[in-house]
N, C-alpha and C. Protein backbone atom coordinates (compact mmCIF):
# COMPACT_ATOMS: atom_id res chain seq x y z
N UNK A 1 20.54 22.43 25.48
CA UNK A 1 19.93 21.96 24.24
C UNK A 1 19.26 23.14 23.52
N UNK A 2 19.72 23.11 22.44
CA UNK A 2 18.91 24.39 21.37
C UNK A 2 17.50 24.59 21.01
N UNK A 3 17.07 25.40 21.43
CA UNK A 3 15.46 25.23 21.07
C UNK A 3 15.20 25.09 19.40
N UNK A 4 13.83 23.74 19.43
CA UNK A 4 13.98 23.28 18.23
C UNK A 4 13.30 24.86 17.65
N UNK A 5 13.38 24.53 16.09
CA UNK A 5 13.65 25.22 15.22
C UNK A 5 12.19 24.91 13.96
N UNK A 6 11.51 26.05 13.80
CA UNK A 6 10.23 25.89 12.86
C UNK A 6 10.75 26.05 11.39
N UNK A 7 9.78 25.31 10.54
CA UNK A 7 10.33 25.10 9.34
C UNK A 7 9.37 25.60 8.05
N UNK A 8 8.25 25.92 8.77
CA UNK A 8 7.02 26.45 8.06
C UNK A 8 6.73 27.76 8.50
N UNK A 9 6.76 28.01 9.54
CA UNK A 9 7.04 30.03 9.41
C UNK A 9 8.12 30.01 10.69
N UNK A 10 8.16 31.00 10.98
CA UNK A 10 9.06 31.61 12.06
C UNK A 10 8.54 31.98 13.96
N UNK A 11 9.46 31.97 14.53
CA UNK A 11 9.28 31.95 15.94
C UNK A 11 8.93 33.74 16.04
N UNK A 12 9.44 34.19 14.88
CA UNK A 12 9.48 36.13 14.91
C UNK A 12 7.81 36.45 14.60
N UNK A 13 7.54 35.55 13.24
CA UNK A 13 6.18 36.12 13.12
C UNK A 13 5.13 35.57 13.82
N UNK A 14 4.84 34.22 14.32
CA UNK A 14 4.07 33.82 15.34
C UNK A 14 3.81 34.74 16.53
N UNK A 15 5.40 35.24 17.16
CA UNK A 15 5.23 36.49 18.53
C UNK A 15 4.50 37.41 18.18
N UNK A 16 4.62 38.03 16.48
CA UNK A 16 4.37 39.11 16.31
C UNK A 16 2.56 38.94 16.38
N UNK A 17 2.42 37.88 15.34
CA UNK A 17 1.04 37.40 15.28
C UNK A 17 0.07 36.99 16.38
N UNK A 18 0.68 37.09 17.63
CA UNK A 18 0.21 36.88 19.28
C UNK A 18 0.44 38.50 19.83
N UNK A 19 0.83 38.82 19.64
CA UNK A 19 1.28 40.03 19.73
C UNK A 19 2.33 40.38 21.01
N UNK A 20 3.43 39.43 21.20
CA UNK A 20 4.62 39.54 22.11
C UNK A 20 5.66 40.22 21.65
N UNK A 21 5.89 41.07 22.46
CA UNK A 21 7.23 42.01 21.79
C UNK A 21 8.48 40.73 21.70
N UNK A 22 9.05 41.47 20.36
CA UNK A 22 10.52 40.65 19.99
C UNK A 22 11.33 40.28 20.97
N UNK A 23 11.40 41.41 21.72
CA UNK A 23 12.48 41.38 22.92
C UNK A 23 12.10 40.73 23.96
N UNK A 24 11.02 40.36 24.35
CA UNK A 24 10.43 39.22 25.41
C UNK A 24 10.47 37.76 24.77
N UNK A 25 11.56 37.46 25.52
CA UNK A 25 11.84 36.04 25.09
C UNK A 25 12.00 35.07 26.57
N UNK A 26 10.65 35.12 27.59
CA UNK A 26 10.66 34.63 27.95
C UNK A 26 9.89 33.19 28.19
N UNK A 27 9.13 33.02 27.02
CA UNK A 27 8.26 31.81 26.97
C UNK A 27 9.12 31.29 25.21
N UNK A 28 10.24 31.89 24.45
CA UNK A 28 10.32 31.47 23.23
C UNK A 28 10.61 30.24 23.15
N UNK A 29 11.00 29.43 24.19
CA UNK A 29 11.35 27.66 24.27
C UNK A 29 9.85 27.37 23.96
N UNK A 30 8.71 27.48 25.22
CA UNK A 30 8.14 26.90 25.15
C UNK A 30 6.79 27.12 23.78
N UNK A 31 7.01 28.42 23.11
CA UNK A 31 6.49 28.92 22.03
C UNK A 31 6.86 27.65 20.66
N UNK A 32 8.75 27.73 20.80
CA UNK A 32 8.95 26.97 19.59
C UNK A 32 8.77 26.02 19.15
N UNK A 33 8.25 25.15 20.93
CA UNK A 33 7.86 23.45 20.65
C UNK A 33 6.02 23.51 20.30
N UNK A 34 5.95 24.52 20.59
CA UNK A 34 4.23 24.53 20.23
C UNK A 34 4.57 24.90 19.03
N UNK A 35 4.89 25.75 17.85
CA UNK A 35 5.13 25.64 16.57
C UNK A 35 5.25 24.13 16.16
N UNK A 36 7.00 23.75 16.73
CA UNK A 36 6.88 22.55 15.93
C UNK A 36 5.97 21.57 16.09
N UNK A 37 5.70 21.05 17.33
CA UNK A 37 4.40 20.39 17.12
C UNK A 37 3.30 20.50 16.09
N UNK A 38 2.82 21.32 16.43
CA UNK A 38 1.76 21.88 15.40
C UNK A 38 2.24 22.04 13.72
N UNK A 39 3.13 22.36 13.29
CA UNK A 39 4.08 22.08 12.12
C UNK A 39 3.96 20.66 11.73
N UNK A 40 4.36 20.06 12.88
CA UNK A 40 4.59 18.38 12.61
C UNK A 40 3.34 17.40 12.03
N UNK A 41 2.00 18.05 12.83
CA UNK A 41 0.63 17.40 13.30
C UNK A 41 0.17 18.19 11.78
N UNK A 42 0.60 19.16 11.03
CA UNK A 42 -0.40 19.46 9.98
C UNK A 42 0.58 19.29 8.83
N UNK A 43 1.73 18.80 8.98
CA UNK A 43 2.86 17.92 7.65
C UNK A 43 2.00 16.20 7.83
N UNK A 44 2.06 15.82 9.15
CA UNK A 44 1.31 14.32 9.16
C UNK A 44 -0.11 14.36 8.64
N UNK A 45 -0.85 15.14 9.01
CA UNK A 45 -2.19 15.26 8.65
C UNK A 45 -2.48 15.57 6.75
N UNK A 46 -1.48 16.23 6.34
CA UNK A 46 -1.17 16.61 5.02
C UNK A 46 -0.42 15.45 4.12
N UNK A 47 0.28 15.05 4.55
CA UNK A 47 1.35 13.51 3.98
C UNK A 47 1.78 14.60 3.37
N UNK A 48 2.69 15.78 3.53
CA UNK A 48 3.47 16.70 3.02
C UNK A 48 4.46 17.32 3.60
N UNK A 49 5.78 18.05 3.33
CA UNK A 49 6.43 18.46 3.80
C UNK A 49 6.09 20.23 3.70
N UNK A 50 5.57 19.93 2.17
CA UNK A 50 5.27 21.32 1.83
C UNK A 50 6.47 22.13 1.14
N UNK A 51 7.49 21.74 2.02
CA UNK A 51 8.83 22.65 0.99
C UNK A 51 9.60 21.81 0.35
N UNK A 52 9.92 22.65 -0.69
CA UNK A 52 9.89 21.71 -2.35
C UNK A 52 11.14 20.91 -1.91
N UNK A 53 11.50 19.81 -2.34
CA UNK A 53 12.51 18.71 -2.13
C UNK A 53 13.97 19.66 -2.49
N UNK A 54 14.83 19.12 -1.88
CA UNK A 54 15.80 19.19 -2.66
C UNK A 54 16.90 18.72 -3.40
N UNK A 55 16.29 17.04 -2.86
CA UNK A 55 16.41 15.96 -3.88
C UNK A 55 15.20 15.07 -3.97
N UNK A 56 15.70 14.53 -4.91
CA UNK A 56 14.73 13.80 -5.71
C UNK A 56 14.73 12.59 -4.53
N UNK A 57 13.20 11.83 -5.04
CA UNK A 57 12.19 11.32 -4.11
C UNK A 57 11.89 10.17 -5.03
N UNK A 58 12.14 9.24 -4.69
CA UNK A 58 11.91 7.66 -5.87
C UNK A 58 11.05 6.46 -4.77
N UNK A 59 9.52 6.25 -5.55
CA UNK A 59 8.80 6.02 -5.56
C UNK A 59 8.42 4.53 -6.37
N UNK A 60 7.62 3.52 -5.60
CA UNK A 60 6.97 2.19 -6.60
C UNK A 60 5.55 2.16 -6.16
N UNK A 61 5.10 2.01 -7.45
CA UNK A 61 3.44 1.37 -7.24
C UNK A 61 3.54 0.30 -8.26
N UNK A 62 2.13 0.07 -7.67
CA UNK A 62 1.23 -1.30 -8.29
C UNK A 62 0.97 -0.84 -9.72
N UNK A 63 1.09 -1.43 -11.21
CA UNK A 63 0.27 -1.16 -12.19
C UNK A 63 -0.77 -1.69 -12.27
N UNK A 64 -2.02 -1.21 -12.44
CA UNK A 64 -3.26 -1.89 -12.65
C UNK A 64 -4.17 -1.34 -14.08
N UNK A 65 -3.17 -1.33 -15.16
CA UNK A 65 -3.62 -1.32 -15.97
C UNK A 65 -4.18 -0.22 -17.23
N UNK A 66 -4.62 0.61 -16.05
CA UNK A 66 -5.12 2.17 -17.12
C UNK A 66 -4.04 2.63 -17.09
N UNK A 67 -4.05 4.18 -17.71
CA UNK A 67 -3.45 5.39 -18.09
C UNK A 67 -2.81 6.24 -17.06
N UNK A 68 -3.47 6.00 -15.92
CA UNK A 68 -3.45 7.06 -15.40
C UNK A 68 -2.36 6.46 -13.93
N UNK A 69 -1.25 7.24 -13.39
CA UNK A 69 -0.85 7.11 -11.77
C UNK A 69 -0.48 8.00 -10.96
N UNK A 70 -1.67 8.19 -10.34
CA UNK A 70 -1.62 9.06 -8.76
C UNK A 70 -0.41 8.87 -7.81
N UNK A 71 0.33 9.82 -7.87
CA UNK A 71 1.53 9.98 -6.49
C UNK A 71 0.93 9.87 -5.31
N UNK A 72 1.74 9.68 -4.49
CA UNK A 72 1.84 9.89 -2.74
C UNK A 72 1.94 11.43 -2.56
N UNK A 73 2.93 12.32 -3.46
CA UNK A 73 3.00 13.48 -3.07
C UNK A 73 3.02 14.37 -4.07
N UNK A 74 2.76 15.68 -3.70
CA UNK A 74 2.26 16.59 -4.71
C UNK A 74 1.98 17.67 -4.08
N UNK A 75 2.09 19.21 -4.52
CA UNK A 75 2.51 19.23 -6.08
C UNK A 75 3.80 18.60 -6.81
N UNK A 76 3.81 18.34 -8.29
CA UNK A 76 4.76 17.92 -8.56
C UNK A 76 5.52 18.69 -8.85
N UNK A 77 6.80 18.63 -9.02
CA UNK A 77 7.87 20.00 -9.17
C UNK A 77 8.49 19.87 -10.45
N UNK A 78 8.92 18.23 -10.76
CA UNK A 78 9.70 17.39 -11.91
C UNK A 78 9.81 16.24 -11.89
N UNK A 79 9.79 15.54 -12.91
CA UNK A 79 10.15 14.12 -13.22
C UNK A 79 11.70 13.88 -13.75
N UNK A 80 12.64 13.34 -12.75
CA UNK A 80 13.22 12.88 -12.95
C UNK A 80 13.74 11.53 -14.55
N UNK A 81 12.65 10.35 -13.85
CA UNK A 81 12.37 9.38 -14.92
C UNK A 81 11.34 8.51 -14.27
N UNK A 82 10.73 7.80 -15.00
CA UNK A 82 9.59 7.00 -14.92
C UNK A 82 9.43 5.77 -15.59
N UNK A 83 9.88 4.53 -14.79
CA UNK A 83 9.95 3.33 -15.47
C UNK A 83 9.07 2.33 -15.38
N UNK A 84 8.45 1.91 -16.20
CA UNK A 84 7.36 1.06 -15.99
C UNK A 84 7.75 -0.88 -16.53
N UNK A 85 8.30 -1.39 -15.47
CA UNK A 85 8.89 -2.96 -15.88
C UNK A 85 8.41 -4.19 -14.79
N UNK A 86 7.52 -4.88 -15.54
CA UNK A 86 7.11 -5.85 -14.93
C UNK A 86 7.76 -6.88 -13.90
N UNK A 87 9.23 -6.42 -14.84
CA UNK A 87 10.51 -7.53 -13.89
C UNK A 87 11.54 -6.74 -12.46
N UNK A 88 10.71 -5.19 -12.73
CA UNK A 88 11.61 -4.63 -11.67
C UNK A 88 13.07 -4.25 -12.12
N UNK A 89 13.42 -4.31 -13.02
CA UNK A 89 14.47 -4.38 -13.40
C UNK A 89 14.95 -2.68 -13.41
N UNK A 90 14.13 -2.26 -13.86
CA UNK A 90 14.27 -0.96 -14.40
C UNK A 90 15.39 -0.14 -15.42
N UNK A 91 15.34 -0.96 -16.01
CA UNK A 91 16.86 -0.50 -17.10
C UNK A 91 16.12 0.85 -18.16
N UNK A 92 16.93 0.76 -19.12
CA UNK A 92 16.72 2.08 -19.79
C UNK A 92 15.77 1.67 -20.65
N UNK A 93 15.88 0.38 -21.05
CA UNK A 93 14.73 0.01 -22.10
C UNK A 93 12.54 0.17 -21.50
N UNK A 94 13.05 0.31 -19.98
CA UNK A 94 11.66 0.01 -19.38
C UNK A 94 11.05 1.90 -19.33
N UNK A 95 12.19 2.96 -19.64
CA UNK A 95 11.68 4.24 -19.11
C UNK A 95 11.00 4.57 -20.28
N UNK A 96 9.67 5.38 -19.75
CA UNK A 96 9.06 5.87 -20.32
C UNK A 96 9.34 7.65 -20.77
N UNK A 97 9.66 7.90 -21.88
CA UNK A 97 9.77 9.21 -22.76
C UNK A 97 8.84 10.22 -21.88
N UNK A 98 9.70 11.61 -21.65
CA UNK A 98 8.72 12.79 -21.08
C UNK A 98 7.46 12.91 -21.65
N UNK A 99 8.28 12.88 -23.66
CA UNK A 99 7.11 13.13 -24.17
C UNK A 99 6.02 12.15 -24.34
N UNK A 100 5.98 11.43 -23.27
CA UNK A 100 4.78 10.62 -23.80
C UNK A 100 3.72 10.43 -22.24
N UNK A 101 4.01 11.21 -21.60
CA UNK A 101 3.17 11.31 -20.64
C UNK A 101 2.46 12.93 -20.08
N UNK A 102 1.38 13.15 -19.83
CA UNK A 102 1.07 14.50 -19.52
C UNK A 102 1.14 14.37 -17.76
N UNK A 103 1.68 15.61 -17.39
CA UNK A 103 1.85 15.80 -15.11
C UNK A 103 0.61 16.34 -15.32
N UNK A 104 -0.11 16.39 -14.62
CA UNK A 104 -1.02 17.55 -13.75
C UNK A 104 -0.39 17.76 -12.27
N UNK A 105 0.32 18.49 -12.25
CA UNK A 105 1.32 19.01 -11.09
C UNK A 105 0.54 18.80 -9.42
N UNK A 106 -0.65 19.95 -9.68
CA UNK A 106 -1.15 20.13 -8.32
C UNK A 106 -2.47 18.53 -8.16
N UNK A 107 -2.33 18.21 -8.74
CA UNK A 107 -3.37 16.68 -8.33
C UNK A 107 -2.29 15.73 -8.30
N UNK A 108 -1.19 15.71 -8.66
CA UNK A 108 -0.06 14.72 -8.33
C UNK A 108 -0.44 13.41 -9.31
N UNK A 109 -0.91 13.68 -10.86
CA UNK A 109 -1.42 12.94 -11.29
C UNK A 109 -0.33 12.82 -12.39
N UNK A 110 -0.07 11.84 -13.04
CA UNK A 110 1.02 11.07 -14.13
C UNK A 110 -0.46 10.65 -15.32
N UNK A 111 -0.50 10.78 -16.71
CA UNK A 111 -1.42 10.46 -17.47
C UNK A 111 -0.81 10.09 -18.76
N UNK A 112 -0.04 8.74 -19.29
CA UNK A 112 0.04 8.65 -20.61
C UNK A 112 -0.83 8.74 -21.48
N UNK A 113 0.40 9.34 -22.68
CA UNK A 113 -1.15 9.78 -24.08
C UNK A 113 -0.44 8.42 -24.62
N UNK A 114 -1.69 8.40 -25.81
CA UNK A 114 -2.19 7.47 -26.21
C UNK A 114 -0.92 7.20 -27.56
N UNK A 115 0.29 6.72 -27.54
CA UNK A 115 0.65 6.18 -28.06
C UNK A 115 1.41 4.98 -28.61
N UNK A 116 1.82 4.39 -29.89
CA UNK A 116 1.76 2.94 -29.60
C UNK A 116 3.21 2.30 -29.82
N UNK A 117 3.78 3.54 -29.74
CA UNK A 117 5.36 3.45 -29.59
C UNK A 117 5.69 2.94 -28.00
N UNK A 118 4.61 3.31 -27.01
CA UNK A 118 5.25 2.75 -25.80
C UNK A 118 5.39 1.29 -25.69
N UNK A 119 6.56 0.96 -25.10
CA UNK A 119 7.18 -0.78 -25.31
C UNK A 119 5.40 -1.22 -24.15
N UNK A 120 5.36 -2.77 -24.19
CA UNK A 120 4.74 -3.37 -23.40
C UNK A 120 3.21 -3.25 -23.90
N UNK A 121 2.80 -2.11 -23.81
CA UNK A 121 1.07 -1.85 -22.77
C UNK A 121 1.09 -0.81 -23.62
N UNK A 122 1.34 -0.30 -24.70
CA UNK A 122 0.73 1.19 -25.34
C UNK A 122 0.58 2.14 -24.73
N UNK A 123 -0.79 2.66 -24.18
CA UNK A 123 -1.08 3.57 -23.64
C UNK A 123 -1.56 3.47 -22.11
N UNK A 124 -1.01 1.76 -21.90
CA UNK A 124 -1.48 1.92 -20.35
C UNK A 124 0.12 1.57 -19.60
N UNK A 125 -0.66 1.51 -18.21
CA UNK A 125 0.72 1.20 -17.41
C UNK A 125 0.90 -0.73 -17.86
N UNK A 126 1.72 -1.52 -17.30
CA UNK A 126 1.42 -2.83 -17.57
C UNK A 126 0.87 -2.97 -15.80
N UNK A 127 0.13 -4.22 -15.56
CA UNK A 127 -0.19 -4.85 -14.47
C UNK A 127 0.64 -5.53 -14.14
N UNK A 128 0.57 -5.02 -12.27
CA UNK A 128 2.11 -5.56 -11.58
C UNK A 128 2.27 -4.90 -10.25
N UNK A 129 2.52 -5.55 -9.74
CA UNK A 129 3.28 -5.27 -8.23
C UNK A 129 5.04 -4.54 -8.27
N UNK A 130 4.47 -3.43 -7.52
CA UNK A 130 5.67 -2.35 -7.74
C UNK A 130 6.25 -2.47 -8.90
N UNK A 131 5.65 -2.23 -10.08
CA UNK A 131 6.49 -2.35 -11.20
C UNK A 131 6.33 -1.21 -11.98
N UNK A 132 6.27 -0.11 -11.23
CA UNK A 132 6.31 1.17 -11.82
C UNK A 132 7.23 1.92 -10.66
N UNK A 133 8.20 2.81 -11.24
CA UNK A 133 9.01 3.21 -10.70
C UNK A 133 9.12 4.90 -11.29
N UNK A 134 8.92 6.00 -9.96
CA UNK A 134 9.15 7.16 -10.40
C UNK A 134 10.25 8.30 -9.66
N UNK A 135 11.27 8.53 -10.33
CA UNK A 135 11.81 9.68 -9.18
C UNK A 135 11.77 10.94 -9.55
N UNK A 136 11.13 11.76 -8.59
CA UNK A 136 10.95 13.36 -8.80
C UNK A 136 10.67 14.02 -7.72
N UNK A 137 10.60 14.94 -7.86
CA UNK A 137 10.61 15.95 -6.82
C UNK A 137 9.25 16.62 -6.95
N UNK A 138 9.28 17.34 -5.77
CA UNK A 138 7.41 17.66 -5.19
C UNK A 138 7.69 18.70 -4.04
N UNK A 139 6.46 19.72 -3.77
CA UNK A 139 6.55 20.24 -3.04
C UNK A 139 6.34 21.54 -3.52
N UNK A 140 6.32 22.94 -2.84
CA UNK A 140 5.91 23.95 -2.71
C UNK A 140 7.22 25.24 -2.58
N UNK A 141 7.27 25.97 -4.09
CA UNK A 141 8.31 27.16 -3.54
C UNK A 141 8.62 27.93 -2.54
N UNK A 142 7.21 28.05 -2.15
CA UNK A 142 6.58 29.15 -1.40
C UNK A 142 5.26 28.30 -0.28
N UNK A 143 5.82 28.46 1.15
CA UNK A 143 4.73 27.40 1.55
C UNK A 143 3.22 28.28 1.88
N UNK A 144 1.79 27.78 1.19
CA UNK A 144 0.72 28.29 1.32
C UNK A 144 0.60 29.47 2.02
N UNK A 145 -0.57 30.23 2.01
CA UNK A 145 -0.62 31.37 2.95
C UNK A 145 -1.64 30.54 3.92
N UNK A 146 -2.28 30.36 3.33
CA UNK A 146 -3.43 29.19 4.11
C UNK A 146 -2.59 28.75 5.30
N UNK A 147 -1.83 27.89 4.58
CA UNK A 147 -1.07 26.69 5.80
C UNK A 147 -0.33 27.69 6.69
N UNK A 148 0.38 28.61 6.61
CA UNK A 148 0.88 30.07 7.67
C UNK A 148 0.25 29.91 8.70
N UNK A 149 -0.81 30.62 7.53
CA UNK A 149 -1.91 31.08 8.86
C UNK A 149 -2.15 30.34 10.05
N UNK A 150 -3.13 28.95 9.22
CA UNK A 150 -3.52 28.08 10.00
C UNK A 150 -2.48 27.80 11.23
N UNK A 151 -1.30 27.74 10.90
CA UNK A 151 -0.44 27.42 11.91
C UNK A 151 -0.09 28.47 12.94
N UNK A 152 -0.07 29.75 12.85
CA UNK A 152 -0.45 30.64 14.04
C UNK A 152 -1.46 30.90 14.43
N UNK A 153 -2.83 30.54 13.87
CA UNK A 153 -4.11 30.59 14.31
C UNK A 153 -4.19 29.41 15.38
N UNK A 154 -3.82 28.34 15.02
CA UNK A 154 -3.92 27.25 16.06
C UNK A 154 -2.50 27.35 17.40
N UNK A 155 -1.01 27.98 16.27
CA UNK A 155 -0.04 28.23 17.53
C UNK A 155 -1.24 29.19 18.98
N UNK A 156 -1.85 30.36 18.30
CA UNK A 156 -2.89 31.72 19.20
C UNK A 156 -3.88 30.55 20.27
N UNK A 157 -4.18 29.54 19.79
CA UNK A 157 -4.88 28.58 20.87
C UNK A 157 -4.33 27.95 21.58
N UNK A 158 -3.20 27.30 21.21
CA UNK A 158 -2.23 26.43 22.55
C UNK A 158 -1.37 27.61 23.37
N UNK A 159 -1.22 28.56 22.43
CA UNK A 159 -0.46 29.57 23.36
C UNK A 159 -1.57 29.72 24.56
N UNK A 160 -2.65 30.36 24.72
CA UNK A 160 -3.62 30.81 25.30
C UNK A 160 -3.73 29.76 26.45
N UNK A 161 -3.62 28.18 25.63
CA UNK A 161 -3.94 27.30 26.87
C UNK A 161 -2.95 27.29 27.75
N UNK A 162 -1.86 27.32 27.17
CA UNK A 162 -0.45 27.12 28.35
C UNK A 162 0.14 28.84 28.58
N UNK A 163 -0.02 29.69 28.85
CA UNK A 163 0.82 30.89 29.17
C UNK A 163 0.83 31.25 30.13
N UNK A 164 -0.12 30.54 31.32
CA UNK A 164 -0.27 30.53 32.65
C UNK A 164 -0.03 29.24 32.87
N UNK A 165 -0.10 28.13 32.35
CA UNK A 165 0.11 26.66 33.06
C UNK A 165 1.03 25.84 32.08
N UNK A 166 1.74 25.30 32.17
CA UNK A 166 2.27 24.45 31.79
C UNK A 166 1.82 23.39 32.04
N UNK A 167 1.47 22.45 31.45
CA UNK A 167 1.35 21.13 31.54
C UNK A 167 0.66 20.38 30.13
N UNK A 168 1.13 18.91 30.47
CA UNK A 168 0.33 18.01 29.39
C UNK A 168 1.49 16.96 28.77
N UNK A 169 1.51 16.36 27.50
CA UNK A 169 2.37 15.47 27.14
C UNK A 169 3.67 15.80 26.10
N UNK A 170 3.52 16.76 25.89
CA UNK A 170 5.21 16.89 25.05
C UNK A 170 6.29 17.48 26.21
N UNK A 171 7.13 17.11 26.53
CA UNK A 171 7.73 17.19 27.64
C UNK A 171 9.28 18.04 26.83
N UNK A 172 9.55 19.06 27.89
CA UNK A 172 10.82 19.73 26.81
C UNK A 172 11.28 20.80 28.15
N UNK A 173 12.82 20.36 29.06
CA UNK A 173 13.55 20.25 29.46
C UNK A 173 14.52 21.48 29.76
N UNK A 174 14.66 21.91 30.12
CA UNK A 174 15.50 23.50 29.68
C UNK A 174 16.26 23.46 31.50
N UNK A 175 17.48 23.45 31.45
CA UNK A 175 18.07 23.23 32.78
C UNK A 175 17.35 22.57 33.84
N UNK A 176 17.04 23.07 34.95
CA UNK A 176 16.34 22.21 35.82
C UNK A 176 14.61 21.89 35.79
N UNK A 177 14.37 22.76 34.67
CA UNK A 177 13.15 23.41 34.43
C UNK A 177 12.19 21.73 33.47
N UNK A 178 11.27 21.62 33.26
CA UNK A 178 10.74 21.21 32.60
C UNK A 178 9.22 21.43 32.29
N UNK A 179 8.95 21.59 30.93
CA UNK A 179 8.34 21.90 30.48
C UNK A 179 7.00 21.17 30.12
N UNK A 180 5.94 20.78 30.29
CA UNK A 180 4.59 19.45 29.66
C UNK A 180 3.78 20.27 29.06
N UNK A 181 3.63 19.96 27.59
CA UNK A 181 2.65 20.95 26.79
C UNK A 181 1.93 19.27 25.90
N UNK A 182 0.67 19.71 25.67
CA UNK A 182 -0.72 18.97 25.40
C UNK A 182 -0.80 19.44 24.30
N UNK A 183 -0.57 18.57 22.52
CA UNK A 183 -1.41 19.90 21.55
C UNK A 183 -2.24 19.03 21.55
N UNK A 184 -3.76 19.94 21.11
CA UNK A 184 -5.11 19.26 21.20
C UNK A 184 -4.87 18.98 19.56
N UNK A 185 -6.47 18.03 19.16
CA UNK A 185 -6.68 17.88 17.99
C UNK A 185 -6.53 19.18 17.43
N UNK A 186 -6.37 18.92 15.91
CA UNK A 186 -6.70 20.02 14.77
C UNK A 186 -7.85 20.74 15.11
N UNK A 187 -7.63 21.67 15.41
CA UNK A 187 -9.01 22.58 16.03
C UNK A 187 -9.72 23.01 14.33
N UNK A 188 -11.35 23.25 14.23
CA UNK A 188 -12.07 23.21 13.12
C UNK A 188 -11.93 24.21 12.08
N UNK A 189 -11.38 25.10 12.73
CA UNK A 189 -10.94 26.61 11.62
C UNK A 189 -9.73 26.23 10.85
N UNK A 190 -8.69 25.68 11.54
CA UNK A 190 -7.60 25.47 10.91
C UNK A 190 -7.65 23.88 9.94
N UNK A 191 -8.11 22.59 10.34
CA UNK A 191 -8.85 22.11 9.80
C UNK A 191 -9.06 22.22 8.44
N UNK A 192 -10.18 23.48 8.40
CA UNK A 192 -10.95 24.16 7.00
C UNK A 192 -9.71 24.57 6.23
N UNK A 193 -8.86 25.01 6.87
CA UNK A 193 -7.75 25.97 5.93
C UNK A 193 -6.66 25.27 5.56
N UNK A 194 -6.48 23.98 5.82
CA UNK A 194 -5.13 22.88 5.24
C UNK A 194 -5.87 21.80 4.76
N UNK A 195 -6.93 21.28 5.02
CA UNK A 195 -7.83 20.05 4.37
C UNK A 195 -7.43 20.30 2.46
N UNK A 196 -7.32 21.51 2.06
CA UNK A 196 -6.86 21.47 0.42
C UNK A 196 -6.27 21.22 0.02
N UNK A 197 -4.94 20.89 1.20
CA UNK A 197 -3.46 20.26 1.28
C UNK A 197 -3.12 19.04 1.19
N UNK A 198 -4.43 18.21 1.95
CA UNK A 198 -3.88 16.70 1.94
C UNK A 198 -3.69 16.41 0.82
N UNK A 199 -2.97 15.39 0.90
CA UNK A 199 -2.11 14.33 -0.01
C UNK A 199 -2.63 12.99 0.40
N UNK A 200 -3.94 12.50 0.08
CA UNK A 200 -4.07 11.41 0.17
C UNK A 200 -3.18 9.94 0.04
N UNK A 201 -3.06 8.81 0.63
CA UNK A 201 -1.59 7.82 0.16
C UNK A 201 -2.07 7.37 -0.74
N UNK A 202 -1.70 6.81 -1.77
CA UNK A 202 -2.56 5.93 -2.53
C UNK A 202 -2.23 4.12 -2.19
N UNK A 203 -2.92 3.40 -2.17
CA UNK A 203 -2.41 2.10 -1.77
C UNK A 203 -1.98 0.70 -2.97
């Protein structure tokens, strides 16, 4: 089985950033599942993938009335289209014009301006259960330096705990061999350095 594979930095710069020569690749199995873990635990902790989509991502909320609708995810990258129909229907008559809404990209925020050409509700959304409909894309060109870091700062702590012992609950298999690695909570430094990241859900 192929050792899994990191998606937010690399198995090269983590060694380097521990300071293991390239050519010692004798812990890189159990290195790469401590990446992904830790990858995994600060994408869940974030409600982010972090790297920008590469398709589009279609989305329903509740209308309740104002101007304004907060995404699930963000930054925003593009709006596809954005339909706002009480009946769900979503036809062409229900989409709302680019030009009639302002993004704020990095707050993941949607804000119609105030005009009275929009069908229904003017300048608000209408009130309704999933009756707003958005597809676009989100995410990050370039993933944080912050979030890097954080993730070999915390890989430098689980390494430390397991490089003499193996053990704990992610279990990972390598011929007769098996592997039990424990990641602890979000330790408090790293924490500090992706908390700017979350993506709150909205409900």
């Amino acid at each position: 089985m192929a050792d899994p594979i990191p998606t937010l930095t690399t198995l090269a710069n983590v060694k380097k950033y521990l300071k293991i020569s390239a050519t010692n690749a004798d812990r890189d199995t159990m290195l790469s599942t401590i990446i992904c873990a830790i990858e995994q635990n600060i994408k869940d902790f974030c409600n982010t993938d972090f790297l920008a989509d590469a398709n589009d991502r279609t989305e329903y909320y509740d209308g309740d009335g104002s101007s304004v609708l907060l995404v699930n995810h963000y930054p925003i990258i593009s709006i596809t289209s954005l339909h706002d129909d009480p009946y769900r229907a979503f036809e062409s008559n229900s989409e709302i014009r680019s030009t009639d809404y302002v993004i704020y990209e990095k707050q993941g925020k949607i804000v119609l301006t105030a005009d009275p050409r929009l069908a229904l509700t003017g300048s608000n959304f209408s009130v309704g259960k999933q009756n707003i409909r958005i597809i676009y894309k989100t995410g990050y060109s370039v993933v944080p330096y912050n979030v890097v870091l954080a993730i070999w700062l915390w890989c430098g702590i689980e390494f430390d705990k397991y490089k003499d012992e193996m053990q704990g609950v992610i279990l990972r298999t390598v011929g007769d061999k098996t592997t039990r690695l424990e990641i602890s909570t979000i330790p408090t430094d790293v924490l500090g350095m992706i908390s700017k990241y979350r993506c709150p859900l909205v409900k």
